[in-house]
N, C-alpha and C. Protein backbone atom coordinates (compact mmCIF):
# COMPACT_ATOMS: atom_id res chain seq x y z
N UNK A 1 0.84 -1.18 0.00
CA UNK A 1 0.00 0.00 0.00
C UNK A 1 0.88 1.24 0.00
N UNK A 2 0.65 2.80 -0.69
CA UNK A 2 0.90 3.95 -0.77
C UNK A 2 0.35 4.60 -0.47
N UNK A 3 1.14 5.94 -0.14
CA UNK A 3 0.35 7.44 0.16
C UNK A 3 0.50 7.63 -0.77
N UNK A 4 -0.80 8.60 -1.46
CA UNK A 4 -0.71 9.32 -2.90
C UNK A 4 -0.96 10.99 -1.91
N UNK A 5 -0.85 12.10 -2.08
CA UNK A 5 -1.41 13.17 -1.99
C UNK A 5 -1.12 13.89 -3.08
N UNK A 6 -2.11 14.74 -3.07
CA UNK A 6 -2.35 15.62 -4.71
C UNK A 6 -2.91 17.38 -4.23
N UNK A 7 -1.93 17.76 -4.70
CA UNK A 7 -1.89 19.42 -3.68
C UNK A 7 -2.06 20.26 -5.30
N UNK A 8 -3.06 21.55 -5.06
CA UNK A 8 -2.89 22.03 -5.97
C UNK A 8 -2.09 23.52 -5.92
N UNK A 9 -1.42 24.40 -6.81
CA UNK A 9 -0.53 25.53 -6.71
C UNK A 9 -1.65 26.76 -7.13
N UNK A 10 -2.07 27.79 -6.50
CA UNK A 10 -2.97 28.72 -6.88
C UNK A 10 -1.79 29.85 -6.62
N UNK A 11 -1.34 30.62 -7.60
CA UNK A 11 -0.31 32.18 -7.86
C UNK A 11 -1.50 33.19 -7.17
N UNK A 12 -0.86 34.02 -6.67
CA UNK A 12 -1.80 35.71 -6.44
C UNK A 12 -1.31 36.53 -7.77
N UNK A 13 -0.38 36.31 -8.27
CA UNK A 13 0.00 37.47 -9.51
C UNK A 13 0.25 36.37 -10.23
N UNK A 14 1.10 36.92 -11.57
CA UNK A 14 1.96 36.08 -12.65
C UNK A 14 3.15 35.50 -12.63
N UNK A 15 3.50 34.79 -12.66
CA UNK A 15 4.98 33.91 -12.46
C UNK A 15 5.57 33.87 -13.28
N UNK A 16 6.93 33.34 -13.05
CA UNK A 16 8.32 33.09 -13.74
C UNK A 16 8.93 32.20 -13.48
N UNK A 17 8.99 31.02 -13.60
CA UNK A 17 10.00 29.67 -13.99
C UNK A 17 10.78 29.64 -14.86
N UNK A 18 11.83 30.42 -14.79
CA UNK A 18 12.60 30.32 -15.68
C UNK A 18 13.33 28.77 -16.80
N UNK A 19 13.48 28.81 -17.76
CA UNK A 19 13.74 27.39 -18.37
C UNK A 19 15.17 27.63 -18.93
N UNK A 20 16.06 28.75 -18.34
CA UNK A 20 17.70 28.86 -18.87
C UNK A 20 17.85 29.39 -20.22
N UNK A 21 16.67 29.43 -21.07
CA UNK A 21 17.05 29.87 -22.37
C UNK A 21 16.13 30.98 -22.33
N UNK A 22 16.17 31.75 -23.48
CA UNK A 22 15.50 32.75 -24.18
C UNK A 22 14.72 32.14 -25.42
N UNK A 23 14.00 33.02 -25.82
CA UNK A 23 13.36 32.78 -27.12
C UNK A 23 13.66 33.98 -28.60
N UNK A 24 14.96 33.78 -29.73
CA UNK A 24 15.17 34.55 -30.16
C UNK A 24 16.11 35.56 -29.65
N UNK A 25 15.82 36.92 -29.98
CA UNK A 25 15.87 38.39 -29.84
C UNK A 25 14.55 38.96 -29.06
N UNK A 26 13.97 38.60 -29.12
CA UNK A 26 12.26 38.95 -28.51
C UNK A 26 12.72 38.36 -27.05
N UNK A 27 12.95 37.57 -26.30
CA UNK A 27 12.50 37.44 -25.28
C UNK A 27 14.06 36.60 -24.37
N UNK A 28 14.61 37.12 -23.48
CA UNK A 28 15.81 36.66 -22.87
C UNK A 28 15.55 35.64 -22.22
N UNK A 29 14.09 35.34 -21.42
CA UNK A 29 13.94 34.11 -20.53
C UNK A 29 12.34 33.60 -20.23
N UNK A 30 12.88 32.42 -21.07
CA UNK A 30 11.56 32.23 -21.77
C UNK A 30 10.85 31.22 -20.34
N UNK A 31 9.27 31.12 -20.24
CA UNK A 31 9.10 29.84 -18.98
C UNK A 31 9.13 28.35 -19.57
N UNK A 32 9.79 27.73 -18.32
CA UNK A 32 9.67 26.31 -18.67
C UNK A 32 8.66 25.75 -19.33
N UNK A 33 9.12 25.01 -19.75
CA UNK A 33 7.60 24.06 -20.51
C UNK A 33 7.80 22.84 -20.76
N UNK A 34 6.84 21.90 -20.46
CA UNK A 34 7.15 20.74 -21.17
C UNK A 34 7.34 20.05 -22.91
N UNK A 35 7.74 19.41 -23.53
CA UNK A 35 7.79 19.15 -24.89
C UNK A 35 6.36 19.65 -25.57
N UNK A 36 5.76 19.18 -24.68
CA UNK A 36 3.96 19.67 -25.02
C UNK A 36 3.68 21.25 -25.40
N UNK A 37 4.71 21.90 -24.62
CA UNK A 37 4.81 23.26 -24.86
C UNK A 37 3.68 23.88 -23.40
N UNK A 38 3.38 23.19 -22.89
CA UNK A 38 2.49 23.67 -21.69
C UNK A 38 3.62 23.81 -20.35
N UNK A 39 3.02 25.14 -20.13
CA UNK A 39 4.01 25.15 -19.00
C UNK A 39 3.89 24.09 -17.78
N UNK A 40 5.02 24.25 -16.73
CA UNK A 40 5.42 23.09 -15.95
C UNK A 40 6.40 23.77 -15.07
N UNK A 41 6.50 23.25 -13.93
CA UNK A 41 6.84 23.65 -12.56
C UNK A 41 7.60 22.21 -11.96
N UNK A 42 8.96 21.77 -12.30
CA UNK A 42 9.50 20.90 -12.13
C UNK A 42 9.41 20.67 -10.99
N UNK A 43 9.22 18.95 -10.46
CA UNK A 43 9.55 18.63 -9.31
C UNK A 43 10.82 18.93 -8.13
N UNK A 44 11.90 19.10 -8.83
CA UNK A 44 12.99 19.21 -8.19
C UNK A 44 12.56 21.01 -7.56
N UNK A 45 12.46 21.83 -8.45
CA UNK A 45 11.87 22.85 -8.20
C UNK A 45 11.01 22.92 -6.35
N UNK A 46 10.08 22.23 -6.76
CA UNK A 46 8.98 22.15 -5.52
C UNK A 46 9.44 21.40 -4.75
N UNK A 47 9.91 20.37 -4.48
CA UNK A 47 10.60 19.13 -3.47
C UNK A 47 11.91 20.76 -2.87
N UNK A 48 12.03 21.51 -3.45
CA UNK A 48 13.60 22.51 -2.90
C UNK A 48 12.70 23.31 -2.23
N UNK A 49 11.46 24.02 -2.37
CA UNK A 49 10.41 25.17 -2.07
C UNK A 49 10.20 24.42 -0.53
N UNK A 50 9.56 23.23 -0.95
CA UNK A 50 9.10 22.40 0.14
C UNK A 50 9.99 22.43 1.37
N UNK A 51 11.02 21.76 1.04
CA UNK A 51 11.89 21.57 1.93
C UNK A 51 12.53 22.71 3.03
N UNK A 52 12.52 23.85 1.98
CA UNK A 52 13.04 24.76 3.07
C UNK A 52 12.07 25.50 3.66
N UNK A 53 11.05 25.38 3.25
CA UNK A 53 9.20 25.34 4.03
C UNK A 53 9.63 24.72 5.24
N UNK A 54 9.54 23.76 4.87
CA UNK A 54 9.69 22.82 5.79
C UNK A 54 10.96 22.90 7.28
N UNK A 55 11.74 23.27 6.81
CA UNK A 55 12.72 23.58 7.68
C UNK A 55 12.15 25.30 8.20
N UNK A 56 12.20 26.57 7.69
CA UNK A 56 11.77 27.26 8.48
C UNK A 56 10.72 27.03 9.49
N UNK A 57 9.70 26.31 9.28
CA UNK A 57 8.31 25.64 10.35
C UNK A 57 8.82 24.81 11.40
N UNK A 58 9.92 23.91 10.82
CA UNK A 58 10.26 23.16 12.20
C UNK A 58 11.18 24.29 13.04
N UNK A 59 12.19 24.90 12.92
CA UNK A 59 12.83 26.29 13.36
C UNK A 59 11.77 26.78 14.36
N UNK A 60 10.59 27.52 13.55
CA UNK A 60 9.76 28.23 14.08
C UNK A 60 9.12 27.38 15.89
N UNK A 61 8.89 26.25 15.16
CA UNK A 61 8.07 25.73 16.40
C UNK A 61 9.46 24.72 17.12
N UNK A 62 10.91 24.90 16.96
CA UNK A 62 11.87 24.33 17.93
C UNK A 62 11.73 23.04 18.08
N UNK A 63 11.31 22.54 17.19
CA UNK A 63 11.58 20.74 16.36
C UNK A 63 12.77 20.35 16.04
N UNK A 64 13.36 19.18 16.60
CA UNK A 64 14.36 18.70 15.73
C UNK A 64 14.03 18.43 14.40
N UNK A 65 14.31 18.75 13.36
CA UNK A 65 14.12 18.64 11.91
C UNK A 65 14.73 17.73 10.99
N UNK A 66 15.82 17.23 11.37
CA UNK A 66 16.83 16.31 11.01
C UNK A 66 15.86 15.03 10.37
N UNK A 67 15.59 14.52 11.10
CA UNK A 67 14.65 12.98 11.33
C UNK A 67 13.57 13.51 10.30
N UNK A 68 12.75 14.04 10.04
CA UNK A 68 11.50 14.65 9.85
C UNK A 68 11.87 14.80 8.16
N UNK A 69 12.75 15.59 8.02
CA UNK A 69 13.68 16.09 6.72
C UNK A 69 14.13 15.16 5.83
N UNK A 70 15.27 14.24 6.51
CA UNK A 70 15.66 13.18 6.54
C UNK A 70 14.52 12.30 5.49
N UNK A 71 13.84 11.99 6.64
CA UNK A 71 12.60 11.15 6.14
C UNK A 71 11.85 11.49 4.92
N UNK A 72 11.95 11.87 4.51
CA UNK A 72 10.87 12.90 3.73
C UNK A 72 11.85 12.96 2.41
N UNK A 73 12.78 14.01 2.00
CA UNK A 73 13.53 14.43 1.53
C UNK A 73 14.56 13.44 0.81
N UNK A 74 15.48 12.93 2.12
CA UNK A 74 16.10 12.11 1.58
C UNK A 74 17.76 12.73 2.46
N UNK A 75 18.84 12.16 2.05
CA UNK A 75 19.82 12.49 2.51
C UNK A 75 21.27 11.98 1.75
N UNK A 76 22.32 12.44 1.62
CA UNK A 76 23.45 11.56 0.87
C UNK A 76 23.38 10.27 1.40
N UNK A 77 23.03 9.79 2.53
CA UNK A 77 23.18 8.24 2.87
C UNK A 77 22.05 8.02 3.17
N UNK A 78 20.95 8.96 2.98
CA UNK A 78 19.55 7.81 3.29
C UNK A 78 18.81 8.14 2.17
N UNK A 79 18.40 7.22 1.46
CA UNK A 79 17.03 7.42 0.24
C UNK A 79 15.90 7.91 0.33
N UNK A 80 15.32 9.23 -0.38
CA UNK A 80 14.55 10.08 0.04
C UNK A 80 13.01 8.62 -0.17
N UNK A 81 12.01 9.09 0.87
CA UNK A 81 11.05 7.94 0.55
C UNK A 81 10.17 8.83 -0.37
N UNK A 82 9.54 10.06 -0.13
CA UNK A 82 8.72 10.64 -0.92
C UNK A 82 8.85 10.82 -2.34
N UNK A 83 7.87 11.27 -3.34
CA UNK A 83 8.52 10.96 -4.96
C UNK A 83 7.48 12.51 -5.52
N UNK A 84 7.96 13.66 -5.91
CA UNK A 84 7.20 14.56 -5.69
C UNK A 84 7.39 14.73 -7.01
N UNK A 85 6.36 14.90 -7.82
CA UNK A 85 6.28 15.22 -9.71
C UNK A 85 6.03 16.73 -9.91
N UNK A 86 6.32 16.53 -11.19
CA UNK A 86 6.11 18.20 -11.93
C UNK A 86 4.69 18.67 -11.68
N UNK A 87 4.58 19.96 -11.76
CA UNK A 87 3.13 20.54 -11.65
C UNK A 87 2.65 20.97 -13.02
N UNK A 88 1.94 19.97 -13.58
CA UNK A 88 1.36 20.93 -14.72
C UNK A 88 -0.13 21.38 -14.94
N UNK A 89 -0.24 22.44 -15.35
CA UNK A 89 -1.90 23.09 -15.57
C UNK A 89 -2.65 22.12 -14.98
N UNK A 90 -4.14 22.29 -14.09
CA UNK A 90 -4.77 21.61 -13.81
C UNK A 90 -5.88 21.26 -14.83
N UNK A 91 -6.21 19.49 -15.11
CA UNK A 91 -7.08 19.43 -15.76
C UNK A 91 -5.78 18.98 -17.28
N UNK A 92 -4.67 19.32 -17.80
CA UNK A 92 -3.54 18.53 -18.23
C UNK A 92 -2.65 17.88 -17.67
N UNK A 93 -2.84 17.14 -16.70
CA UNK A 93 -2.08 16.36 -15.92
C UNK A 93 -1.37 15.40 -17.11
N UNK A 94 -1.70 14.91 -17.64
CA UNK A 94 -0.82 13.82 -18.69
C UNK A 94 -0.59 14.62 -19.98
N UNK A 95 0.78 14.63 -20.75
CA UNK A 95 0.85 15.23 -22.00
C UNK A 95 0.02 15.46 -23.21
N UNK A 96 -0.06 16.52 -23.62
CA UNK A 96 -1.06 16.01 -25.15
C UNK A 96 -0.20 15.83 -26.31
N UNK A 97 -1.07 15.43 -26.95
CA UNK A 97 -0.84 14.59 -28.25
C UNK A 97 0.19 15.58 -28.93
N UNK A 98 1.48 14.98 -30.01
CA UNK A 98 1.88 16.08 -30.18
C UNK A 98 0.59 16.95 -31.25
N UNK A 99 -0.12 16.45 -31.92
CA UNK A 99 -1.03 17.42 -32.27
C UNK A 99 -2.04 18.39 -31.89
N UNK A 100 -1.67 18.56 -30.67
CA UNK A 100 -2.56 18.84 -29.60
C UNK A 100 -1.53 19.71 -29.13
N UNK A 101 -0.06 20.38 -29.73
CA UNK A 101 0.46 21.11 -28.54
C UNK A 101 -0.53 22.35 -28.44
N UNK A 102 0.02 23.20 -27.51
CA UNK A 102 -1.01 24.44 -27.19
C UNK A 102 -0.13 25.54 -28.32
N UNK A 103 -0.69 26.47 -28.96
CA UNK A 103 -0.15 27.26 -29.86
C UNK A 103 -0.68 29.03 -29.21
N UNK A 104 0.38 29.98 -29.64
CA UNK A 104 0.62 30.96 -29.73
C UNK A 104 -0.88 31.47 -28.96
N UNK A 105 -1.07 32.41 -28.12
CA UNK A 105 -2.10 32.64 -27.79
C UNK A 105 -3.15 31.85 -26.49
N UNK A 106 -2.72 30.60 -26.55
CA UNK A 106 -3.31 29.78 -25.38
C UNK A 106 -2.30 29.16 -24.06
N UNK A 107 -1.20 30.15 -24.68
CA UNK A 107 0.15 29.52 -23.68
C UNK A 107 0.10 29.80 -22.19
N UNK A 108 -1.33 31.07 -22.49
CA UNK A 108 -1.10 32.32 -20.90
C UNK A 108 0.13 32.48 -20.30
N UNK A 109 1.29 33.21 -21.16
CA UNK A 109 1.79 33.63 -20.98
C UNK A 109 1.97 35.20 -21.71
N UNK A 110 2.89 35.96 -20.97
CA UNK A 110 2.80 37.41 -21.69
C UNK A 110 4.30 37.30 -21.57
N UNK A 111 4.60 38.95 -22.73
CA UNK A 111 6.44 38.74 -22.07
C UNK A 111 6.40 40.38 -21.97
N UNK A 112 7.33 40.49 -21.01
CA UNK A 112 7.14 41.58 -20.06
C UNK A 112 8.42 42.10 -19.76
N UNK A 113 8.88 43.21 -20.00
CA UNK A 113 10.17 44.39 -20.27
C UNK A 113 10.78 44.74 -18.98
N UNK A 114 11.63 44.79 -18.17
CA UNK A 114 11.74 45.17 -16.90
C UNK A 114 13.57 46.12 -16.83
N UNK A 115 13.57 46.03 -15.67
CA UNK A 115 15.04 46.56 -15.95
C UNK A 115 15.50 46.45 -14.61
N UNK A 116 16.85 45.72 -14.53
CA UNK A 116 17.30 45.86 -12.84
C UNK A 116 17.63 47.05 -12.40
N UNK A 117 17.04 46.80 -11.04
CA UNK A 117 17.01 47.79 -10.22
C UNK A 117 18.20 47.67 -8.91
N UNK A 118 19.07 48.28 -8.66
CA UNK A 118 20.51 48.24 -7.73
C UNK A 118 20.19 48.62 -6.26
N UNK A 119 19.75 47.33 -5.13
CA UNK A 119 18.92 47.28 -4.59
C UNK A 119 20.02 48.35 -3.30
N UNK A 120 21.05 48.61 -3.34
CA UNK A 120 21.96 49.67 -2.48
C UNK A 120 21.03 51.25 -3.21
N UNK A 121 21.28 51.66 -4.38
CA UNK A 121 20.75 53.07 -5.05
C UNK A 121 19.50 53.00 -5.03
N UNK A 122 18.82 52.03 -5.08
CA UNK A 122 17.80 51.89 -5.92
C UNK A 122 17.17 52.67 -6.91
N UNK A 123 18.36 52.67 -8.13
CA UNK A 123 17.90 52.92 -9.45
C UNK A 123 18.19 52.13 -10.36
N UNK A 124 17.87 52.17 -11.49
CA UNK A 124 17.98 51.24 -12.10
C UNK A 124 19.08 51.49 -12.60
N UNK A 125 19.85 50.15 -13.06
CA UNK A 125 21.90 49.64 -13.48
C UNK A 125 21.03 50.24 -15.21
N UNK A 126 22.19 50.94 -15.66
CA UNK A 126 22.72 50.84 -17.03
C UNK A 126 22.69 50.00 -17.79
N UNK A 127 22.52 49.18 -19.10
CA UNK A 127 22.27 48.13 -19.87
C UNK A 127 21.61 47.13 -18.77
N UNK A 128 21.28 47.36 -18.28
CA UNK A 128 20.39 45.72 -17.25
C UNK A 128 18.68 45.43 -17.55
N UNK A 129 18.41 46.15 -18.81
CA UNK A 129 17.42 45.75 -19.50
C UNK A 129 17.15 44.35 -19.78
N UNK A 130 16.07 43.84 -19.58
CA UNK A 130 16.13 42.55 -20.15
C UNK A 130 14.04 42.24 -20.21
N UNK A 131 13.93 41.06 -21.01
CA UNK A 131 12.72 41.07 -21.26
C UNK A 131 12.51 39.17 -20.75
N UNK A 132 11.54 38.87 -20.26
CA UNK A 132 11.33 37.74 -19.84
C UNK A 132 9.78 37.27 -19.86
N UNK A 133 9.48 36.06 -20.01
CA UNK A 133 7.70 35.23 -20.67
C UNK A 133 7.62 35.23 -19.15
N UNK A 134 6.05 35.83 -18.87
CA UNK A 134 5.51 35.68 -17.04
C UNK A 134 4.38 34.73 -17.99
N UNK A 135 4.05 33.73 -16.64
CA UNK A 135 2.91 33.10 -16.90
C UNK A 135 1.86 33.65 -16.17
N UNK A 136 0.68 33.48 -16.72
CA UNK A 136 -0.83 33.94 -16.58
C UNK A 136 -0.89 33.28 -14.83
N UNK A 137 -1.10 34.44 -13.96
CA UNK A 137 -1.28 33.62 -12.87
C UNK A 137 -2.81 32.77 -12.19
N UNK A 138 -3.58 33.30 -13.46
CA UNK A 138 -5.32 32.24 -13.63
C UNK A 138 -4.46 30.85 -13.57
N UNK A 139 -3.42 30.32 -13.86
CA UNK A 139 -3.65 29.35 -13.85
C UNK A 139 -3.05 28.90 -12.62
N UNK A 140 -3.94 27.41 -12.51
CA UNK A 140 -3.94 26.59 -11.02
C UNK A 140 -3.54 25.31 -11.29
N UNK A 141 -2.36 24.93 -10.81
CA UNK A 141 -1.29 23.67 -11.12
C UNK A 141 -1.36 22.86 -10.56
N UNK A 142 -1.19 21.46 -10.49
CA UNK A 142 -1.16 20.32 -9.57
C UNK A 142 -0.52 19.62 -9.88
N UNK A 143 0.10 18.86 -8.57
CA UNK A 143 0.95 17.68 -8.53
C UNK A 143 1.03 17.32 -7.38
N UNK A 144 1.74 16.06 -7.21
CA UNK A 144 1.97 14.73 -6.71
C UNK A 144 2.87 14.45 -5.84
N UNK A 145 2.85 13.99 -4.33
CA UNK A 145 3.53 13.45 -3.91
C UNK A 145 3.37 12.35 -3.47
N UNK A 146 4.15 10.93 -3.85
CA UNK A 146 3.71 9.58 -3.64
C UNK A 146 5.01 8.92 -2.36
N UNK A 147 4.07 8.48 -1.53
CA UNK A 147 5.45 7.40 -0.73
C UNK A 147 4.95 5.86 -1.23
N UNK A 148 6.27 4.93 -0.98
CA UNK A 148 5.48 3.63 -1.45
C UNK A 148 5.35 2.77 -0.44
N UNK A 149 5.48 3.10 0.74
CA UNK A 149 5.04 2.38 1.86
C UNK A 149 3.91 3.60 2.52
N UNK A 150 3.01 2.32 3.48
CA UNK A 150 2.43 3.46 4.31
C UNK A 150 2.64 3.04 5.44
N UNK A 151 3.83 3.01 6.24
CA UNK A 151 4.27 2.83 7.90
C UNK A 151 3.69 3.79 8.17
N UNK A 152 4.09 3.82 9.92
CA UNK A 152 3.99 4.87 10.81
C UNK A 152 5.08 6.03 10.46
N UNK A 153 5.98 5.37 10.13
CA UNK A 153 7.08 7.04 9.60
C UNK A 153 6.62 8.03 8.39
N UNK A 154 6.19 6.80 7.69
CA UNK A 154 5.21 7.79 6.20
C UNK A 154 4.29 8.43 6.83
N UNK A 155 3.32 8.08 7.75
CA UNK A 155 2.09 8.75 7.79
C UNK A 155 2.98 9.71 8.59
N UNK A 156 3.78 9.68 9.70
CA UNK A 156 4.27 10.94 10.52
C UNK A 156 4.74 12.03 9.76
């Protein structure tokens, strides 16, 4: 027997997952996406969010965290038990067809002009222009965390 839990991601504004590349001249940092072309919120991503969630809360309430972390997470010498997947759009949980990718216009994403700001002056740096794809924050993401036992340490 397994724990399945299934958590969903609701944004207050628009986001940025960056995916390391740009798109072109038009756009320096484009959002992740899967092959599908639908955006996606990698596991490794969220299992890192989580975790240090997780550690400020045990801090807060003066928990040993080690064991708890450990368990959960994983460690260089202990095997993480939990298995936490990508988040994609709710309601596309499984890839579409490649004829089915999503095209120009249904990506909800925008790309959006900004410029760094030099958080000592706070004005904005000289050439630190740059342009980057925000995703539509309407959308509401879900994913997965599975253990494959259900002991007393899983459920704790």
């Amino acid at each position: 027997m397994s724990i399945r839990l299934e958590f969903e991601i609701v944004f207050k504004s628009d986001y940025h997952v960056g995916a390391g590349h740009g798109l072109g001249l038009q756009v320096d940092s484009a959002l992740l996406r899967d092959p599908d072309k639908v955006p996606v919120i990698r596991g490794t991503v969220l299992a890192g969010l989580l975790r240090e969630s997780m550690e400020n809360l045990c801090q807060l309430a003066g928990k040993q965290q080690q064991d708890i972390l450990a368990s959960i997470f994983g460690t260089p010498s202990q095997k993480k038990r939990w298995r936490i997947s990508s988040a994609r759009p709710e309601g596309l949980t499984a890839p579409l067809a490649p004829s089915h990718d999503w095209r120009p216009g249904e990506t909800a994403a925008q790309t959006t002009t900004r410029v760094r700001v030099n958080p000592r002056t706070r004005r904005a740096e000289e050439n630190k222009l740059f342009t980057r794809e925000e995703g539509d924050g309407s959308l509401r993401f879900r994913f997965v965390a599975e253990c494959d036992s259900d002991d007393a340490a899983a459920q704790r």
